[in-house]
C-alpha atoms as a PDB file:
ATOM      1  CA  UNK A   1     100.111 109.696 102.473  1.00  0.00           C
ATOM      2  CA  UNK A   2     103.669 111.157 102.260  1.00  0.00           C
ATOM      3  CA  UNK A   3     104.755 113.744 104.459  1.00  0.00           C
ATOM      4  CA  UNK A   4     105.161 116.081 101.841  1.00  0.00           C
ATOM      5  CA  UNK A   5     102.358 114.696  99.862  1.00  0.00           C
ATOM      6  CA  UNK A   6      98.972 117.466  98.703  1.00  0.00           C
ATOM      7  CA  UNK A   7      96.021 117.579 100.496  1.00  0.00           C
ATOM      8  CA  UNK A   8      94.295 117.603  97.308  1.00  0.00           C
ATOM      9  CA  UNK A   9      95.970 114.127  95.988  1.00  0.00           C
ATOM     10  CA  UNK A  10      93.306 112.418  97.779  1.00  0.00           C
ATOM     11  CA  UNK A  11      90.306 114.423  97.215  1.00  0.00           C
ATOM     12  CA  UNK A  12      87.712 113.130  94.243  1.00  0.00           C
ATOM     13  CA  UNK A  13      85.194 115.495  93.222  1.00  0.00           C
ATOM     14  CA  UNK A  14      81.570 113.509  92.067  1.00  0.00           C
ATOM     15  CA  UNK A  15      80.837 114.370  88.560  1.00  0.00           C
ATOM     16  CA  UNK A  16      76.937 113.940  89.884  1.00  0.00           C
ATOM     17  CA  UNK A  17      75.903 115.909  93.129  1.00  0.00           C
ATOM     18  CA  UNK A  18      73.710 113.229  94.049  1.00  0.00           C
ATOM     19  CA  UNK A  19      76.631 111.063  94.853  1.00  0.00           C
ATOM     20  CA  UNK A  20      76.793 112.900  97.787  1.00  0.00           C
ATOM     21  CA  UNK A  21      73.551 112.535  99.474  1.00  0.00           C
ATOM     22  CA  UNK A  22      74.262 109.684 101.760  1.00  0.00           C
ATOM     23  CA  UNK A  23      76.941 112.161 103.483  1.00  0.00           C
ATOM     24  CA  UNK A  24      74.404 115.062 102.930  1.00  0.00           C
ATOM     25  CA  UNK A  25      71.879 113.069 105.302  1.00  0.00           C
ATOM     26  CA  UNK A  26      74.361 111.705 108.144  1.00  0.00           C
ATOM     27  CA  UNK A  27      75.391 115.574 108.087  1.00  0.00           C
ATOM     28  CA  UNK A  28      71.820 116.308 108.871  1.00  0.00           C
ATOM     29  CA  UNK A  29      70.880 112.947 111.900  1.00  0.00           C
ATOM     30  CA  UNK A  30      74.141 114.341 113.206  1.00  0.00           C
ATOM     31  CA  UNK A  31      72.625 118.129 113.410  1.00  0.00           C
ATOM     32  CA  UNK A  32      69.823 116.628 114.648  1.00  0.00           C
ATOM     33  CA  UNK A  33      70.805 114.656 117.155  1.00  0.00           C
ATOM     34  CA  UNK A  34      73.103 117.686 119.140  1.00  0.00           C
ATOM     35  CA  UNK A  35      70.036 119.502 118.769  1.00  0.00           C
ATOM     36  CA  UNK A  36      68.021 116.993 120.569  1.00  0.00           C
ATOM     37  CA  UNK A  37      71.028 116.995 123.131  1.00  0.00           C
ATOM     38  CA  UNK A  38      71.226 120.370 123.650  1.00  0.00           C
ATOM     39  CA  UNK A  39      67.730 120.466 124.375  1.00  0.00           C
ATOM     40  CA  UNK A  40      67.552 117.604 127.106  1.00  0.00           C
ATOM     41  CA  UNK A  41      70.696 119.130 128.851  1.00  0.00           C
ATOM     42  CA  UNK A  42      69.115 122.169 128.859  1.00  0.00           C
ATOM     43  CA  UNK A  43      66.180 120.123 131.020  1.00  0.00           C
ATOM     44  CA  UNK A  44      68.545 117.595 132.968  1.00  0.00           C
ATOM     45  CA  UNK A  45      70.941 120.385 133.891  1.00  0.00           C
ATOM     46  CA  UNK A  46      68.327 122.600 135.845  1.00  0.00           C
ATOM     47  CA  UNK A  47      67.962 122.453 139.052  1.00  0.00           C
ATOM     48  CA  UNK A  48      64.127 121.314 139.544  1.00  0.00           C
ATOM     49  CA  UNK A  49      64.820 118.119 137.230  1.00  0.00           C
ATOM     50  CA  UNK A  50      68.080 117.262 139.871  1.00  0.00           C
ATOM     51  CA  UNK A  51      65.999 117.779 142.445  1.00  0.00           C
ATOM     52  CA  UNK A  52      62.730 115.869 141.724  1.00  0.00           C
ATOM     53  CA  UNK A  53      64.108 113.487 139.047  1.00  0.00           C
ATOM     54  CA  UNK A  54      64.388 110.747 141.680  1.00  0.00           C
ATOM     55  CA  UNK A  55      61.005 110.624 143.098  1.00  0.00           C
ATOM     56  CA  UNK A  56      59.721 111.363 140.136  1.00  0.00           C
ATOM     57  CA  UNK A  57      61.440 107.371 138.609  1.00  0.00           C
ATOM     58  CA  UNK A  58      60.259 106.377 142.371  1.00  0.00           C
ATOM     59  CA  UNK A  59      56.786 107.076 142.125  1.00  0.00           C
ATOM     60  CA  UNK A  60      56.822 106.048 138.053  1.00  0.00           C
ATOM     61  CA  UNK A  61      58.434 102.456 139.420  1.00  0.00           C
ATOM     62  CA  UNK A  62      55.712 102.273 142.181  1.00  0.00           C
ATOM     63  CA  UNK A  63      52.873 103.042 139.581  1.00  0.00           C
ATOM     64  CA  UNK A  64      53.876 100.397 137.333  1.00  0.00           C
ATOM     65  CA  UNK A  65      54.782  98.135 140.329  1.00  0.00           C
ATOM     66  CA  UNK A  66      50.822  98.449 141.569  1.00  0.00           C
ATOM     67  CA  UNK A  67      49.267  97.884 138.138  1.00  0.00           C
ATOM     68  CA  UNK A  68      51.223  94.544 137.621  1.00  0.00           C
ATOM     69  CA  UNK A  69      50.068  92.909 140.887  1.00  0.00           C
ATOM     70  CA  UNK A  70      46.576  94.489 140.416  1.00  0.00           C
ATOM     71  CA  UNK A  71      46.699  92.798 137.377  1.00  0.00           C
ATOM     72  CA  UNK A  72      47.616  89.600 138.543  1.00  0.00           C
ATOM     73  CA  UNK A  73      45.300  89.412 141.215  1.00  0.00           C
ATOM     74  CA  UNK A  74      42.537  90.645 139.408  1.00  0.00           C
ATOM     75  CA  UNK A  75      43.390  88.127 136.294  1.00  0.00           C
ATOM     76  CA  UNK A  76      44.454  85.244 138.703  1.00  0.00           C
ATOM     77  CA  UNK A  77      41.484  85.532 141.370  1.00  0.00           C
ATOM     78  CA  UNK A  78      37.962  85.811 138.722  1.00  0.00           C
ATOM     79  CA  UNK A  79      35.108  86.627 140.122  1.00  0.00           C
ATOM     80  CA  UNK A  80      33.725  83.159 141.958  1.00  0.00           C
ATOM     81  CA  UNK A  81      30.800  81.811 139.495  1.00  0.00           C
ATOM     82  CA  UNK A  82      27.620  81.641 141.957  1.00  0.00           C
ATOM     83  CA  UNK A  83      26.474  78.071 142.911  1.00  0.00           C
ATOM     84  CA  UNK A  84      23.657  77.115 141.177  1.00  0.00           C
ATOM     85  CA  UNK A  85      20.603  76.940 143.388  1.00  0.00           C
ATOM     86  CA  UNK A  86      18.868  73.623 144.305  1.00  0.00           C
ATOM     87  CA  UNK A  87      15.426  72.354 142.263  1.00  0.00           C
ATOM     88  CA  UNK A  88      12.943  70.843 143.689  1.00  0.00           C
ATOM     89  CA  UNK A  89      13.770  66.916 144.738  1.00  0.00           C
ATOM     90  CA  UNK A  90      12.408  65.034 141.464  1.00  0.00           C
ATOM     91  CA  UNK A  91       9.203  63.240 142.227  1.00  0.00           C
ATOM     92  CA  UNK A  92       9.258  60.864 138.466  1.00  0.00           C
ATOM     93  CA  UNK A  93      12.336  59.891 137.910  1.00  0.00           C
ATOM     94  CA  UNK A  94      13.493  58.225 135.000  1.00  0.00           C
ATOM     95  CA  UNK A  95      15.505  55.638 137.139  1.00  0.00           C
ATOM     96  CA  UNK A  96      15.553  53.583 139.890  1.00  0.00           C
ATOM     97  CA  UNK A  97      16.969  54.747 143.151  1.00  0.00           C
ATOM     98  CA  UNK A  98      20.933  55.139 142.729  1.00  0.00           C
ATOM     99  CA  UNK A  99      21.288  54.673 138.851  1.00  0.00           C
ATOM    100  CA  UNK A 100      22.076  57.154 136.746  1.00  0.00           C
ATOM    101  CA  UNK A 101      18.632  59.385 135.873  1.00  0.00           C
ATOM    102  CA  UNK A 102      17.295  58.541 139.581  1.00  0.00           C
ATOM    103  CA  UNK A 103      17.256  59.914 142.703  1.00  0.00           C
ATOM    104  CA  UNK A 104      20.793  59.811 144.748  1.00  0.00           C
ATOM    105  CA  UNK A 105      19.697  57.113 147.967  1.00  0.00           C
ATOM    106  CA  UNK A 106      18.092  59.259 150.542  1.00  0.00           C
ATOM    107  CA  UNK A 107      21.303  58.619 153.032  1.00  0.00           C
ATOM    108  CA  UNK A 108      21.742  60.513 156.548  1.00  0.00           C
ATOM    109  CA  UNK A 109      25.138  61.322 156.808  1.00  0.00           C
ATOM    110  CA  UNK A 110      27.405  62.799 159.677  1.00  0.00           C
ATOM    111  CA  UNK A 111      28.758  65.903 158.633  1.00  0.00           C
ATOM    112  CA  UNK A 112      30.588  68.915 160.807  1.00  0.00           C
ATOM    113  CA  UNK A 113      27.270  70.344 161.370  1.00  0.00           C
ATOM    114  CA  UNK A 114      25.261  67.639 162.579  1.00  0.00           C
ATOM    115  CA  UNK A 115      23.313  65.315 160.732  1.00  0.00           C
ATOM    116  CA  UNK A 116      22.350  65.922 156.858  1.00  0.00           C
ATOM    117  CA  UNK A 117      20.497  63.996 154.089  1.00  0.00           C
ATOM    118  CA  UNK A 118      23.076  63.695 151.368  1.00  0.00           C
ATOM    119  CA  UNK A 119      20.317  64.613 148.983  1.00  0.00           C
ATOM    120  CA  UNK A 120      20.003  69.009 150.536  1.00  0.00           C
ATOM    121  CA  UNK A 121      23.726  69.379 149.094  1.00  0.00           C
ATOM    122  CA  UNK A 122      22.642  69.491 145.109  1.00  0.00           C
ATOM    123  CA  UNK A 123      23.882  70.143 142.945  1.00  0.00           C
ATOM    124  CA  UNK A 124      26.885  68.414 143.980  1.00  0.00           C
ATOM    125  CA  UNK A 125      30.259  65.940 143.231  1.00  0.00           C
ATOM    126  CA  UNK A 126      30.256  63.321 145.655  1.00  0.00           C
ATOM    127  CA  UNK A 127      33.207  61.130 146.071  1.00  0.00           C
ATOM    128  CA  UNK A 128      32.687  57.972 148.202  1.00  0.00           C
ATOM    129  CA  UNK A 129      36.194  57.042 149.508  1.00  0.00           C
ATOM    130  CA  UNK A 130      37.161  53.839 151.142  1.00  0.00           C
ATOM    131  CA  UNK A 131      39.176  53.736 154.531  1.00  0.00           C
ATOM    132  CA  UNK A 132      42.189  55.016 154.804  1.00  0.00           C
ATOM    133  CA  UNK A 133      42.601  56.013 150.826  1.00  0.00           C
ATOM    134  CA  UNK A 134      46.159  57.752 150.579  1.00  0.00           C
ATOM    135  CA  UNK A 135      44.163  59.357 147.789  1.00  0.00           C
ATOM    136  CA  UNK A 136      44.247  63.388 148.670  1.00  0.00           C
ATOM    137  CA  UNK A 137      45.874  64.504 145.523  1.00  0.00           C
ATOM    138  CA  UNK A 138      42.948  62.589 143.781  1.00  0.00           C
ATOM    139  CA  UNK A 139      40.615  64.767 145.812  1.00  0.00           C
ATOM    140  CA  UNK A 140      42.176  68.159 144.976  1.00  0.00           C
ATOM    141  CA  UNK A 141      42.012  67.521 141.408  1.00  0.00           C
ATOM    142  CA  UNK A 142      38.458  66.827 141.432  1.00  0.00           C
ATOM    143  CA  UNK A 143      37.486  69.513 144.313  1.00  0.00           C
ATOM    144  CA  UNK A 144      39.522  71.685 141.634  1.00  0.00           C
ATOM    145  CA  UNK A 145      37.028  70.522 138.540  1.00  0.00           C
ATOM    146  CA  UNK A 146      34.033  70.496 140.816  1.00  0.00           C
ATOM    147  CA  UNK A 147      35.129  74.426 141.435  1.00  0.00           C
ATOM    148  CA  UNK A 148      34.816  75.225 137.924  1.00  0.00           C
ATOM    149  CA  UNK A 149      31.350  74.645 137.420  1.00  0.00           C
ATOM    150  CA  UNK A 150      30.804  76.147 140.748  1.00  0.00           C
ATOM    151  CA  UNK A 151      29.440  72.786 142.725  1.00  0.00           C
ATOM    152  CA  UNK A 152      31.291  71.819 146.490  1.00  0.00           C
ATOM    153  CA  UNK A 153      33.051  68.096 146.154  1.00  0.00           C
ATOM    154  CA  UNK A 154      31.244  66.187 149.243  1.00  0.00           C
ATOM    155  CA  UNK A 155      33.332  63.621 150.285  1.00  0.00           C
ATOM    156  CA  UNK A 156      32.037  60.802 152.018  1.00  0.00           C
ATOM    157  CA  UNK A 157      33.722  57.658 153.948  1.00  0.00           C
ATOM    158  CA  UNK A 158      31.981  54.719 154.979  1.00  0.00           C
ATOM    159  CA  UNK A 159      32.493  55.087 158.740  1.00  0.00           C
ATOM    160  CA  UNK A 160      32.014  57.295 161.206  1.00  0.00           C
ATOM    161  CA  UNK A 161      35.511  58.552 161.629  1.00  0.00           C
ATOM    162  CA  UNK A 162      38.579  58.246 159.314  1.00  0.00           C
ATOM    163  CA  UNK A 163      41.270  60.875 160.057  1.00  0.00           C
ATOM    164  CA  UNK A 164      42.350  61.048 156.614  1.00  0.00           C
ATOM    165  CA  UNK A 165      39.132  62.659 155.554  1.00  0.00           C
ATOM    166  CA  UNK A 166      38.829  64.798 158.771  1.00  0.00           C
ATOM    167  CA  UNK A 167      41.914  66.189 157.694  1.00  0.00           C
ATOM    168  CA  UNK A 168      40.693  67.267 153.962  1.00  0.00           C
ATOM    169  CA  UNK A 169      39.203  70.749 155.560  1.00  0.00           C
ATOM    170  CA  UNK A 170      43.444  71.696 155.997  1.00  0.00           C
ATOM    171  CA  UNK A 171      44.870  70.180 153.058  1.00  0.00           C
ATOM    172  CA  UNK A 172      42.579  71.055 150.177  1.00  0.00           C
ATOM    173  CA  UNK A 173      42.274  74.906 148.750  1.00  0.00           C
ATOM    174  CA  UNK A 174      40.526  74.871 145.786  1.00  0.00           C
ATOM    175  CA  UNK A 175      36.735  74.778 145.649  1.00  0.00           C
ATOM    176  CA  UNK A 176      34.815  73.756 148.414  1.00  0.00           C
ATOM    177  CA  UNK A 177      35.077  70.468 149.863  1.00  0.00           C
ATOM    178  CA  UNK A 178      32.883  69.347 152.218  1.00  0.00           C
ATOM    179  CA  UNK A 179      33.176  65.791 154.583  1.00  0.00           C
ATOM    180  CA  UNK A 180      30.736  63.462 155.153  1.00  0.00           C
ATOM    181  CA  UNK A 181      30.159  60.106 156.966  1.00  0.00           C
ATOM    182  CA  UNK A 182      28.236  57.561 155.738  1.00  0.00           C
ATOM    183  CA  UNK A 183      28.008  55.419 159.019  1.00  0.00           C
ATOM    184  CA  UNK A 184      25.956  52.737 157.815  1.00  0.00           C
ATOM    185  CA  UNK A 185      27.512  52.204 154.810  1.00  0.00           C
ATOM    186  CA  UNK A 186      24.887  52.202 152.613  1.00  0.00           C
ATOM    187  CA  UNK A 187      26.127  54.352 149.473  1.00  0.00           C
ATOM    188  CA  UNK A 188      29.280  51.944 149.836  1.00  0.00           C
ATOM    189  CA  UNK A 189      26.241  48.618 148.628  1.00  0.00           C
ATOM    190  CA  UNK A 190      24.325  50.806 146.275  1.00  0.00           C
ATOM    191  CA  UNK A 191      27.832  51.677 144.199  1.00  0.00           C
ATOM    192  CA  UNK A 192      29.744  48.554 145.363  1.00  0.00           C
ATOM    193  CA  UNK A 193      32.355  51.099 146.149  1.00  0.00           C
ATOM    194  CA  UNK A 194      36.035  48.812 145.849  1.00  0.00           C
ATOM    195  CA  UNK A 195      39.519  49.885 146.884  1.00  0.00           C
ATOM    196  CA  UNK A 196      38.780  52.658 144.667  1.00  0.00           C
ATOM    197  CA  UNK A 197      37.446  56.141 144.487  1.00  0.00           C
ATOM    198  CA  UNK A 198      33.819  56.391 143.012  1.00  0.00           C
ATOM    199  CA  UNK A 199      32.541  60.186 141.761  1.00  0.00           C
ATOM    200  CA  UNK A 200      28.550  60.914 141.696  1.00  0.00           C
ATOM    201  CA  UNK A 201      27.358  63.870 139.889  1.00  0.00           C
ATOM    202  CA  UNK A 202      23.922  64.988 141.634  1.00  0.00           C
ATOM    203  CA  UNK A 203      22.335  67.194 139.594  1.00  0.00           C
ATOM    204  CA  UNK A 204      19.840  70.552 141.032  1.00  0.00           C
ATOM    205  CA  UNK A 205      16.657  68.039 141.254  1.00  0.00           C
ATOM    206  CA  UNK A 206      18.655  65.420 143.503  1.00  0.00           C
ATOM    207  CA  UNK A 207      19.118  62.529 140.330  1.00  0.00           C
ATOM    208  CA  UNK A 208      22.071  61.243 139.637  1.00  0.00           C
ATOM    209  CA  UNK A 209      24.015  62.695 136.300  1.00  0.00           C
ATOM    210  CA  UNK A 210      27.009  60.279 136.210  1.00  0.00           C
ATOM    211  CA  UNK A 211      29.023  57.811 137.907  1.00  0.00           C
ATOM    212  CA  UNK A 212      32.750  56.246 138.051  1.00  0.00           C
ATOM    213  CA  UNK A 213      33.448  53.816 139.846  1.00  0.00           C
ATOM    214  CA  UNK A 214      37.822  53.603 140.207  1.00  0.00           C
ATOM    215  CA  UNK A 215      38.952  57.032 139.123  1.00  0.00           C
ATOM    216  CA  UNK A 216      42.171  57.908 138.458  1.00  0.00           C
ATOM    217  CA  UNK A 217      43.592  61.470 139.489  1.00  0.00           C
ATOM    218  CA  UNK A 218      43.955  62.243 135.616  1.00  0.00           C
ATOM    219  CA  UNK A 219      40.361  61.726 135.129  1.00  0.00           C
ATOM    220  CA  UNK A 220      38.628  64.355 133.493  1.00  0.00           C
ATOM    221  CA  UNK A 221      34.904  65.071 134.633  1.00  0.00           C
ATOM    222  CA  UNK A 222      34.594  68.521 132.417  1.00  0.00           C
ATOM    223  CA  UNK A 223      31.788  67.444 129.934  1.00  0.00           C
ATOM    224  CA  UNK A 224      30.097  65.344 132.335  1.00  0.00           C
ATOM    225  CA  UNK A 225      29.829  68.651 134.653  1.00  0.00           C
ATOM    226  CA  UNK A 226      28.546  71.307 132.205  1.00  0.00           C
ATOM    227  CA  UNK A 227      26.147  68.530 131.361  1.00  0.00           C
ATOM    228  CA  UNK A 228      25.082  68.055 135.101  1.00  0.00           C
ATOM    229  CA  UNK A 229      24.902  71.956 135.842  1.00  0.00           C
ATOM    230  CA  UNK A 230      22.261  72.699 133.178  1.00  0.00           C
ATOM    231  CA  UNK A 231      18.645  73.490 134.324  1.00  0.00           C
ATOM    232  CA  UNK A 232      16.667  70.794 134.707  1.00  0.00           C
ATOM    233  CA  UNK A 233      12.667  70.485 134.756  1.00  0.00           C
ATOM    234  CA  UNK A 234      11.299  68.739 137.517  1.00  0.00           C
ATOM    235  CA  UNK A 235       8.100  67.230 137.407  1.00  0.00           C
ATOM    236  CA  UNK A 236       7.278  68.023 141.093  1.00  0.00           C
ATOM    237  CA  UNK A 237       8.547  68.788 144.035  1.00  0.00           C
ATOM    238  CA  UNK A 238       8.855  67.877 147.900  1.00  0.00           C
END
């Protein structure tokens, strides 16, 4: 506007006071908000809020700090499912020795605590392994399935030494993996165990639930082991 220009020149009066209400409101937020100022500074300016304002955010920070690992570990780490408990050894089963719906072969096996009949650790995932497999990744994944149903992974070689599998206690984490040696060989006949891995479920009663012969390390054994871990009724027992 020119210098010498009226004030009033640029000054429209509403015909309709309600043309004005947008203004009327940011008058009032604006009211509002210095009030809400003036009430924090009068908080932040005393001299208790400078002086305990920092451990206050400390401890705050710490809190939170704690409850995020506590929930981490408490939602990473559940509560370990209890192993379910051995049935008696099956005394009619529906299949001959080895095959699926019989007993597992009543084998004596080497193990770190002396010798063990393969048939006392049931229920169980059994992987029979050949010499010198390179196949450890292939062992955690199973020892990792085997864990969810809350059954160790036994894995056996046919020898009595192979320092791959003596090595298994230090390289696998998840589950429970326990070593075996078949010295005679004889779960290697009764599967005609290859080049390959082969996986035996052995359900509570000692029978076999499943087996693969050649696994691959994306094999799945899920279904197979919610099938295996439900109760079965033995005719007898030893």
């Amino acid at each position: 506007m020119p210098d010498d220009a009226s004030w009033l020149d640029g000054v429209v009066v509403p015909d309709d006071l309600s043309e004005l209400q947008v203004d009327v409101e940011a008058y009032h937020r604006e009211l509002r908000h210095a009030a809400r100022r003036r009430r924090m500074s009068r908080i932040t300016g005393t001299s208790a809020w400078q002086r305990l304002a920092l451990p206050a955010a400390v401890a705050v920070g710490s809190l939170t700090v704690a409850g995020a690992v506590f929930a981490i570990l408490t939602l990473g780490h559940p509560t370990r499912v209890p192993t379910p408990p051995p049935a008696p050894v099956a005394s009619a089963p529906a299949a001959d020795v080895g095959a699926i719906g019989g007993l597992l072969p009543d084998v004596t096996v080497r193990t770190s605590d002396g010798p063990m009949q393969l048939r006392d650790i049931r229920p169980s995932v059994v992987a029979l392994v050949p010499l010198h497999c390179n196949c450890t990744s292939l062992l955690a994944a199973l020892a990792s399935q085997a864990a969810e149903v809350a059954v160790p992974l036994v894995v056996v070689a046919p020898a009595g030494h192979d320092a791959e599998v003596d090595a298994l206690d230090g390289q696998l984490h998840s589950g429970v993996v326990r070593t075996a040696f078949d010295v005679d060989g004889e779960l290697s006949r009764t599967y005609a165990t290859g080049v390959g891995v082969t996986v035996v479920g052995v359900r509570s009663d000692a029978t076999v639930s499943f087996a693969e012969q050649d696994v691959a390390a994306d094999i799945h054994l899920e279904p197979w082991l919610t099938q295996m871990v439900r109760p079965t009724e033995s005719l007898s027992g030893r």
